[in-house]
N, C-alpha and C. Protein backbone atom coordinates (compact mmCIF):
# COMPACT_ATOMS: atom_id res chain seq x y z
N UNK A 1 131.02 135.44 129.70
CA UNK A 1 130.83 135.81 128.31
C UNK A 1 130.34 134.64 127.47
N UNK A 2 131.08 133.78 127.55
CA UNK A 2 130.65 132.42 127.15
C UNK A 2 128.96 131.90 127.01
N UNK A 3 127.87 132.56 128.32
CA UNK A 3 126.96 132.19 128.68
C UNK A 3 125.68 132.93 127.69
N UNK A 4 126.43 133.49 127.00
CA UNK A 4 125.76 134.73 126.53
C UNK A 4 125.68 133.98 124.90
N UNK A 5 126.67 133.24 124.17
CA UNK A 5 126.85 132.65 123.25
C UNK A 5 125.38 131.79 122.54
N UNK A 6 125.02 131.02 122.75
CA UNK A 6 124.10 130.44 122.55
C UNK A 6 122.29 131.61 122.47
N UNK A 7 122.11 132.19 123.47
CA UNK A 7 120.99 132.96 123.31
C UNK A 7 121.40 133.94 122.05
N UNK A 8 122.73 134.66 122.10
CA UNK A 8 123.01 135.39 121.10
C UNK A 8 123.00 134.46 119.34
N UNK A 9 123.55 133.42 119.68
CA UNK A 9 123.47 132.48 118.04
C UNK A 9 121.94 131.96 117.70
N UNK A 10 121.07 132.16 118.92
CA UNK A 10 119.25 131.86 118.19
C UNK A 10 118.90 133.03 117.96
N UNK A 11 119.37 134.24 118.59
CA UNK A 11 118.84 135.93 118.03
C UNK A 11 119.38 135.69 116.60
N UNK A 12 120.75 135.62 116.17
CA UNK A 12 121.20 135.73 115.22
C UNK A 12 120.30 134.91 114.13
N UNK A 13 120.33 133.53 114.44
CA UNK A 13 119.59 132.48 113.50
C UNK A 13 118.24 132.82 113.22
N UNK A 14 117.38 133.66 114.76
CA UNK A 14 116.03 134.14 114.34
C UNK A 14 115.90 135.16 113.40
N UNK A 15 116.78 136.03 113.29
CA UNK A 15 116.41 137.69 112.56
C UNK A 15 116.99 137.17 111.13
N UNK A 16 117.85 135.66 110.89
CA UNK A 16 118.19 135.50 109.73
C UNK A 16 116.85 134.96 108.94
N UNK A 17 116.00 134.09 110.08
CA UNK A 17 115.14 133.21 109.47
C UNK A 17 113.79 134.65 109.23
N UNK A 18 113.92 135.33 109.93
CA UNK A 18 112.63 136.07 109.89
C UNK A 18 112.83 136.86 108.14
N UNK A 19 113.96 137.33 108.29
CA UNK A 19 114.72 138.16 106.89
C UNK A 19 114.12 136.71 105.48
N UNK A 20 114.39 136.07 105.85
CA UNK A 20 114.11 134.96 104.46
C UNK A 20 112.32 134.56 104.53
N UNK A 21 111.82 134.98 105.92
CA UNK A 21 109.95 135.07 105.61
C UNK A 21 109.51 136.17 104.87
N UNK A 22 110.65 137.28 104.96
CA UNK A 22 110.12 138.69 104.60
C UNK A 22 110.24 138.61 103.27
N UNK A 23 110.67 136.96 102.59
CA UNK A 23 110.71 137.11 100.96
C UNK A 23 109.74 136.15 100.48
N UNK A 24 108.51 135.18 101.08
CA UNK A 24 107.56 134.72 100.68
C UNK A 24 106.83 135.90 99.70
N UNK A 25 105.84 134.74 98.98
CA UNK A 25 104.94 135.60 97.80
C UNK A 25 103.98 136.01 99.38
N UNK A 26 103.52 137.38 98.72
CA UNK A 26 102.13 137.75 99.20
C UNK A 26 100.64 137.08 98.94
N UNK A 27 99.80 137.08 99.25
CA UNK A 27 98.72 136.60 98.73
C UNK A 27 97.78 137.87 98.64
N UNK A 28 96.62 137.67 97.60
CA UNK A 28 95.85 138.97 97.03
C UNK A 28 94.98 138.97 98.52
N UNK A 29 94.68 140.26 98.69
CA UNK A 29 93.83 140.63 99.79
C UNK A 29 92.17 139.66 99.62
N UNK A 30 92.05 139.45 97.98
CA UNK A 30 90.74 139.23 97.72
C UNK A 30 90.73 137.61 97.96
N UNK A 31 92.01 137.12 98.21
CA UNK A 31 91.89 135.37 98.35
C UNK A 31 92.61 135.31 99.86
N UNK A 32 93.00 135.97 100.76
CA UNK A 32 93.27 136.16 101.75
C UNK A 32 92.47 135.77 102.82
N UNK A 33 92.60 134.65 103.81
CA UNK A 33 91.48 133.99 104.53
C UNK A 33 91.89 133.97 106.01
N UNK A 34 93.24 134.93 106.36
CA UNK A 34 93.72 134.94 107.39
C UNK A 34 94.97 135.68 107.64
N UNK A 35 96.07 135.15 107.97
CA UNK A 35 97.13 135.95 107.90
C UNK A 35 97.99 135.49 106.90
N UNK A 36 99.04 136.46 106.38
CA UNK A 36 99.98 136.22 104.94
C UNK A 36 100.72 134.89 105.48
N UNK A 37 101.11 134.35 104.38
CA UNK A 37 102.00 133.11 104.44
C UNK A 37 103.33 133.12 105.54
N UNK A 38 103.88 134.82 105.73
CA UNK A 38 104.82 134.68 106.38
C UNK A 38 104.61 135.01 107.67
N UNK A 39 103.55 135.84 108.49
CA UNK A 39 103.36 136.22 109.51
C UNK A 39 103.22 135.03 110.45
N UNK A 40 103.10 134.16 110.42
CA UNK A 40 103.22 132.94 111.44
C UNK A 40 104.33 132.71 111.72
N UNK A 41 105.54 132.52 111.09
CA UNK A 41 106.66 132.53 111.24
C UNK A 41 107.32 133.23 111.55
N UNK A 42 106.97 134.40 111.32
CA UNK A 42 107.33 135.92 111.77
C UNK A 42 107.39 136.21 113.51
N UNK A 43 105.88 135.81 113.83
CA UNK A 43 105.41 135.58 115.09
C UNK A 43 106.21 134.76 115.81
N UNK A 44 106.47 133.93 115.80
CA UNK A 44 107.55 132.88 116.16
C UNK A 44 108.91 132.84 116.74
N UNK A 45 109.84 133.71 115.16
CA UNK A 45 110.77 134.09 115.37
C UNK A 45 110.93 134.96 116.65
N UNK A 46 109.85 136.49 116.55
CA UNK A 46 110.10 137.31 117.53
C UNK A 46 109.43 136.95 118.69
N UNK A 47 109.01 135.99 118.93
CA UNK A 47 108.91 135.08 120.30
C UNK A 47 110.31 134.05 120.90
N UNK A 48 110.61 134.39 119.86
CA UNK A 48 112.12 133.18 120.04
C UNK A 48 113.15 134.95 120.60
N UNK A 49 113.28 135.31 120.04
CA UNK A 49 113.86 136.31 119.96
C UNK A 49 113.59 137.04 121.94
N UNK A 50 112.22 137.27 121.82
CA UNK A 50 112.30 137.89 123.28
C UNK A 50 112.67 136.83 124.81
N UNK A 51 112.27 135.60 124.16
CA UNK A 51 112.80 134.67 125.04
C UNK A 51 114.05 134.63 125.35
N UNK A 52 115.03 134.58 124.23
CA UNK A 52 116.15 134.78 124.09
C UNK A 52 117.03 135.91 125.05
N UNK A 53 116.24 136.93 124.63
CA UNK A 53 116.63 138.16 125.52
C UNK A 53 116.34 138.52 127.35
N UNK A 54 115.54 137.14 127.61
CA UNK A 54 114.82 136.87 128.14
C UNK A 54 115.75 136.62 129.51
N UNK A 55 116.34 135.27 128.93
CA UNK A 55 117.33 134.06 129.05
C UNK A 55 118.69 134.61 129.45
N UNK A 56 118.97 135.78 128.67
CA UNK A 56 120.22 136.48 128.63
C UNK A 56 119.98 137.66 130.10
N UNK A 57 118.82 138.23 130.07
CA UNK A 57 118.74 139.08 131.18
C UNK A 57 118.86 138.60 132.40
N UNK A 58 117.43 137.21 132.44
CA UNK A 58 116.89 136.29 133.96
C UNK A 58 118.56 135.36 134.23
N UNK A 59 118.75 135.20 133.70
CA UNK A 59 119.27 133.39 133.49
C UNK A 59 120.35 133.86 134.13
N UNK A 60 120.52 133.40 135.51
CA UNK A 60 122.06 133.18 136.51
C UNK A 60 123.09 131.99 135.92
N UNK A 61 124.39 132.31 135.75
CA UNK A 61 125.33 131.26 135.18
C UNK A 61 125.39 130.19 136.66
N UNK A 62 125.35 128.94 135.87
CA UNK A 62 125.78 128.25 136.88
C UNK A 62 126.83 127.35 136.13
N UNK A 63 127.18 126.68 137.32
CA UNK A 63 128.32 125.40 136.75
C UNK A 63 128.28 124.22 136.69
N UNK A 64 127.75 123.87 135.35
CA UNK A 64 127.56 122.31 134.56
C UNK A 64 128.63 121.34 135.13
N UNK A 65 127.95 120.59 135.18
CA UNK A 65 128.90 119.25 135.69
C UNK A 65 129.45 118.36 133.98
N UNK A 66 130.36 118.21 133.90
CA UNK A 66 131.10 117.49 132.78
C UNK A 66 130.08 116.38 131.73
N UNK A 67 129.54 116.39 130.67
CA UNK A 67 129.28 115.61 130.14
C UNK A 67 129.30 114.32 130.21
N UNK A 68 128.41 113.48 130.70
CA UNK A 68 128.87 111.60 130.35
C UNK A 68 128.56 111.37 129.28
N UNK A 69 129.32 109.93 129.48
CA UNK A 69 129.82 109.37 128.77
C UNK A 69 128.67 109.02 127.63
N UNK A 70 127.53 108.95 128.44
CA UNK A 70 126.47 108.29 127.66
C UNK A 70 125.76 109.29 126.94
N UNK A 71 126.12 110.68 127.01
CA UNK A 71 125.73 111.51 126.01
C UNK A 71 126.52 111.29 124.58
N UNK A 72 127.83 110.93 124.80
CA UNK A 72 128.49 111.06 123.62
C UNK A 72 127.99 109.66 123.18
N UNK A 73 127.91 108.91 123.48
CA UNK A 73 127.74 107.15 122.92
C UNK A 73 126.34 107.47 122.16
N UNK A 74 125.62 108.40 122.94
CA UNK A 74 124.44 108.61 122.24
C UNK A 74 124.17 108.91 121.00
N UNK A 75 125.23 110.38 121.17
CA UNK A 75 125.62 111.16 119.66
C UNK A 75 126.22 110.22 118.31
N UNK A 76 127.16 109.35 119.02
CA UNK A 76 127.65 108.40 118.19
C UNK A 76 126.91 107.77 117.29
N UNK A 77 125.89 106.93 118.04
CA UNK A 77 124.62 106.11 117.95
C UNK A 77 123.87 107.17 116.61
N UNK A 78 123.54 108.37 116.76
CA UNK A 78 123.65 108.80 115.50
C UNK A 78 124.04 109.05 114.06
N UNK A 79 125.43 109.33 114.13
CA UNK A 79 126.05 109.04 113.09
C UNK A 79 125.77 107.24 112.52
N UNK A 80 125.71 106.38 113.70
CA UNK A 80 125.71 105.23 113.13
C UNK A 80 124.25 105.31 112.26
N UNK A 81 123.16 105.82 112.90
CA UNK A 81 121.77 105.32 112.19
C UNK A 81 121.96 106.33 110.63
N UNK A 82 122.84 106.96 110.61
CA UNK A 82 122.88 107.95 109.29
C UNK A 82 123.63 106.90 108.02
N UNK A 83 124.50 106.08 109.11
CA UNK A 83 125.36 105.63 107.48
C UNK A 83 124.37 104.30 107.68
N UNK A 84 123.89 103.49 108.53
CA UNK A 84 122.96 102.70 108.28
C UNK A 84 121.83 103.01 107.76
N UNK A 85 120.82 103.97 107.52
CA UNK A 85 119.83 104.71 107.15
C UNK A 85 120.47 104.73 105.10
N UNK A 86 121.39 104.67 104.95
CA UNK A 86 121.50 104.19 103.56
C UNK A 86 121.18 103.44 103.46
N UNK A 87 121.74 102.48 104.03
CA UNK A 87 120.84 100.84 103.47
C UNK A 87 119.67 100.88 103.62
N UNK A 88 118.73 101.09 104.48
CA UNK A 88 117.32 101.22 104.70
C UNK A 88 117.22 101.77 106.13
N UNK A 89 115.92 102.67 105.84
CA UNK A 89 115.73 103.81 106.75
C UNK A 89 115.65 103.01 108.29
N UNK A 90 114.77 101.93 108.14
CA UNK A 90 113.92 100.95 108.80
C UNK A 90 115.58 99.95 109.87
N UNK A 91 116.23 99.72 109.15
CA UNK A 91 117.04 99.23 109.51
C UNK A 91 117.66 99.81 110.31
N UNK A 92 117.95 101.09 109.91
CA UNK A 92 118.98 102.51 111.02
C UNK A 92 118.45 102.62 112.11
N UNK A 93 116.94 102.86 112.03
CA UNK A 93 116.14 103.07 113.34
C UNK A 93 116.32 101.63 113.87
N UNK A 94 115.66 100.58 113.40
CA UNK A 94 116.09 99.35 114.74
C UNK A 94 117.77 99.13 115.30
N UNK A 95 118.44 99.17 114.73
CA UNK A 95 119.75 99.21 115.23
C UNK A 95 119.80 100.75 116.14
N UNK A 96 119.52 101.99 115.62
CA UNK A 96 119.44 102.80 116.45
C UNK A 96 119.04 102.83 118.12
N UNK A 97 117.66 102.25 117.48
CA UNK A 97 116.76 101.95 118.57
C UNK A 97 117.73 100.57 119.88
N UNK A 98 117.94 99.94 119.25
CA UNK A 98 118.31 98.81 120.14
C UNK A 98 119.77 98.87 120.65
N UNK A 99 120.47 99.96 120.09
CA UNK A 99 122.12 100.09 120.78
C UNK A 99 121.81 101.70 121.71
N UNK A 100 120.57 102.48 121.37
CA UNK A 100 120.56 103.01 122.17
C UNK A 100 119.91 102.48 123.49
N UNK A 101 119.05 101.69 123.70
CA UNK A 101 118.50 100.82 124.73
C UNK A 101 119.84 100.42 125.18
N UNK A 102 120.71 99.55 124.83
CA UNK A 102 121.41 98.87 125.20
C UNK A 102 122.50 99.85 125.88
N UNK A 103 122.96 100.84 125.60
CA UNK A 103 123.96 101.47 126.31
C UNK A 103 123.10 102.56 127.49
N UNK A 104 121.89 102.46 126.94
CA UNK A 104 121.57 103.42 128.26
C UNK A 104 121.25 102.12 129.31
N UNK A 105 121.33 100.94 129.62
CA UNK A 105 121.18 100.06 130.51
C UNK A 105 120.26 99.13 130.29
N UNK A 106 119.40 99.09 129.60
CA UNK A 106 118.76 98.37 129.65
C UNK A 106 119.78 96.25 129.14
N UNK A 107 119.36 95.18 129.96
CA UNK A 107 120.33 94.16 129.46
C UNK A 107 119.69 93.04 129.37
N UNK A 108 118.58 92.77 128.97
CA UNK A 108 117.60 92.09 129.40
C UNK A 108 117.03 92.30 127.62
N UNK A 109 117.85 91.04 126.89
CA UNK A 109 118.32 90.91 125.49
C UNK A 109 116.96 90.83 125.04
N UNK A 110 115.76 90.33 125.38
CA UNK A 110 114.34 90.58 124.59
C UNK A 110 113.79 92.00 124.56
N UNK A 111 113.94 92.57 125.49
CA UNK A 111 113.22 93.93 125.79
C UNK A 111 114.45 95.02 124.60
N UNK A 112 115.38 94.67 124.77
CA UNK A 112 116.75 94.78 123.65
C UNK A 112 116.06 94.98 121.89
N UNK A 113 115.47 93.61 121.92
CA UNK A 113 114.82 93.03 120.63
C UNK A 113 113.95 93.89 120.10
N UNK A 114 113.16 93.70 121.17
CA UNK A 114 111.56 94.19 121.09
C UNK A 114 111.71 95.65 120.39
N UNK A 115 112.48 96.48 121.25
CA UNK A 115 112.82 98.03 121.00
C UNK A 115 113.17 97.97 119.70
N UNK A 116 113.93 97.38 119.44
CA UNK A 116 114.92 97.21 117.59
C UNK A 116 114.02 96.89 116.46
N UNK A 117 112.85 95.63 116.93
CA UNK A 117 112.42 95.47 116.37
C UNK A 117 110.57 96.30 115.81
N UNK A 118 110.24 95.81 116.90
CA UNK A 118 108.47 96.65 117.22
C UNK A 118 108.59 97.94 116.63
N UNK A 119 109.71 99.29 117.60
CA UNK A 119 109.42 99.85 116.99
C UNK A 119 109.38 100.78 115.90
N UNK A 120 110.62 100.52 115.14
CA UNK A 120 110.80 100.82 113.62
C UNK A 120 109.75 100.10 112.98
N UNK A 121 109.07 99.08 113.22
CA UNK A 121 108.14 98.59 112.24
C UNK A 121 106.50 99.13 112.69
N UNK A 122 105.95 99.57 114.04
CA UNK A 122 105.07 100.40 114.58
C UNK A 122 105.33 101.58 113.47
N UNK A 123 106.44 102.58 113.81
CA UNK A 123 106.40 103.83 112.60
C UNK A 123 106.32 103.50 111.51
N UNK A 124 107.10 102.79 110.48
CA UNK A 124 106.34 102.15 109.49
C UNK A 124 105.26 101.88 109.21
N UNK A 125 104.95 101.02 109.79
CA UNK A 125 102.86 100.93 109.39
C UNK A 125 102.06 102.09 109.72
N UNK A 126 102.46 102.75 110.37
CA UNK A 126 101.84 104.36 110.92
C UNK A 126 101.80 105.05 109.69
N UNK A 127 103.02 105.32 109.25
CA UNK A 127 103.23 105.99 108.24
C UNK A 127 103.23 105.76 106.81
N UNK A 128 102.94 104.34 106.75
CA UNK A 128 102.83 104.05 105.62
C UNK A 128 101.27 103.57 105.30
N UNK A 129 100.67 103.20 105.77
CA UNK A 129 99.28 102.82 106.51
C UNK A 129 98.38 103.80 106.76
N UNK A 130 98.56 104.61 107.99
CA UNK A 130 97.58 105.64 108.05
C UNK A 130 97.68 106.80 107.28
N UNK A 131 99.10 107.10 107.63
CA UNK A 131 99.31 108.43 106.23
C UNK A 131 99.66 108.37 105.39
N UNK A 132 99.38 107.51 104.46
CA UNK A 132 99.95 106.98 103.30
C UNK A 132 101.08 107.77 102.97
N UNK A 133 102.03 107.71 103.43
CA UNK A 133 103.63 107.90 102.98
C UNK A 133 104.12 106.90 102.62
N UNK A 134 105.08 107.05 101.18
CA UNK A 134 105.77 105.98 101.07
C UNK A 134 107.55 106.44 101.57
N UNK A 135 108.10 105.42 101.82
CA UNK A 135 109.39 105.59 102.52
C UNK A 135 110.45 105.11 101.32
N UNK A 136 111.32 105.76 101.20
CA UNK A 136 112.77 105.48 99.88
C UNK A 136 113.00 104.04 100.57
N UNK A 137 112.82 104.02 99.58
CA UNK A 137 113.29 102.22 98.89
C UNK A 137 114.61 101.87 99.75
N UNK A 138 114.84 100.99 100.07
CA UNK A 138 116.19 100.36 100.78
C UNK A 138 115.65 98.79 101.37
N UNK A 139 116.83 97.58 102.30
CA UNK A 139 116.53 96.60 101.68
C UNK A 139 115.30 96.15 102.35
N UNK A 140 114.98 96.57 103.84
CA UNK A 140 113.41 95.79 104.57
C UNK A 140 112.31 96.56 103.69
N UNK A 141 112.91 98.04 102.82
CA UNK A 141 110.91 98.03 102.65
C UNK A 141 111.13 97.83 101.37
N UNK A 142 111.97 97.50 100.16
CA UNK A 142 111.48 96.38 99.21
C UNK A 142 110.72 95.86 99.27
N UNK A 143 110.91 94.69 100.72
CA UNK A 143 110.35 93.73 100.64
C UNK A 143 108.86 93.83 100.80
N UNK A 144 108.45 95.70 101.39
CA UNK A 144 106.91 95.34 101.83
C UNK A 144 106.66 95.99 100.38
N UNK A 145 107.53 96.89 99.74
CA UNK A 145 106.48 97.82 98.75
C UNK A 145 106.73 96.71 97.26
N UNK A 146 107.59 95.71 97.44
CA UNK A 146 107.93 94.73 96.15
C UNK A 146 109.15 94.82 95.38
């Protein structure tokens, strides 16, 4: 019964999300250049939906082996980049970045660095650079935006 839980809570979550497309504005037939604002999403949902049913019909139960350890350290590692991500976004991700390296094995303290450092500042210039996004203020991008 249990196995059934999860496919049944994305049916549920899909027919909720489809119900809140069915309340987008319409658009006039005469400015209409394709399909309505909500039918993409629509489409989607009831693709999620037959999969779902899909999953629940095909899908033989089997028996999961116990969670490690390093899933939860992982999850952890989240919460940490959330209350660090106050101070600056930039900061959460390199600490993110570099304690998740570090507990999944990696020990080899430059390659450590590199991860923490490179690439929170790679997405940064990506995003601030090519797609001109600016990122909420906190204390490393002060320093680039002033």
């Amino acid at each position: 019964m249990a196995r059934y839980a999860v496919p049944c809570g994305i049916i549920v979550f899909c027919l909720l999300a489809y119900w809140f497309s069915t309340q987008f504005d319409r658009v006039p037939p005469i400015l209409l250049r394709g399909m309505q604002p909500a039918d993409f999403p629509q489409m989607v949902m009831i693709l999620i939906v037959i999969l779902s049913v899909l999953v629940v019909i095909f899908d033989k139960p089997v028996e999961n082996p116990p969670i490690p350890a390093k899933v939860w350290i992982s999850l952890g590692l989240f919460v940490i980049f959330v209350i660090a991500a106050q101070l600056d976004m930039f900061l959460g991700l390199g600490v993110f970045a570099g304690a998740l390296a570090w507990f999944w094995g990696e020990r080899r303290i430059w390659a450590v660095v590199l991860v923490a450092v490179v690439s929170p500042a790679l997405i940064f210039l990506l995003f601030d650079q090519v797609f001109s996004i600016r990122f909420p203020h906190g204390l490393l991008t002060n320093l680039w935006y002033g």
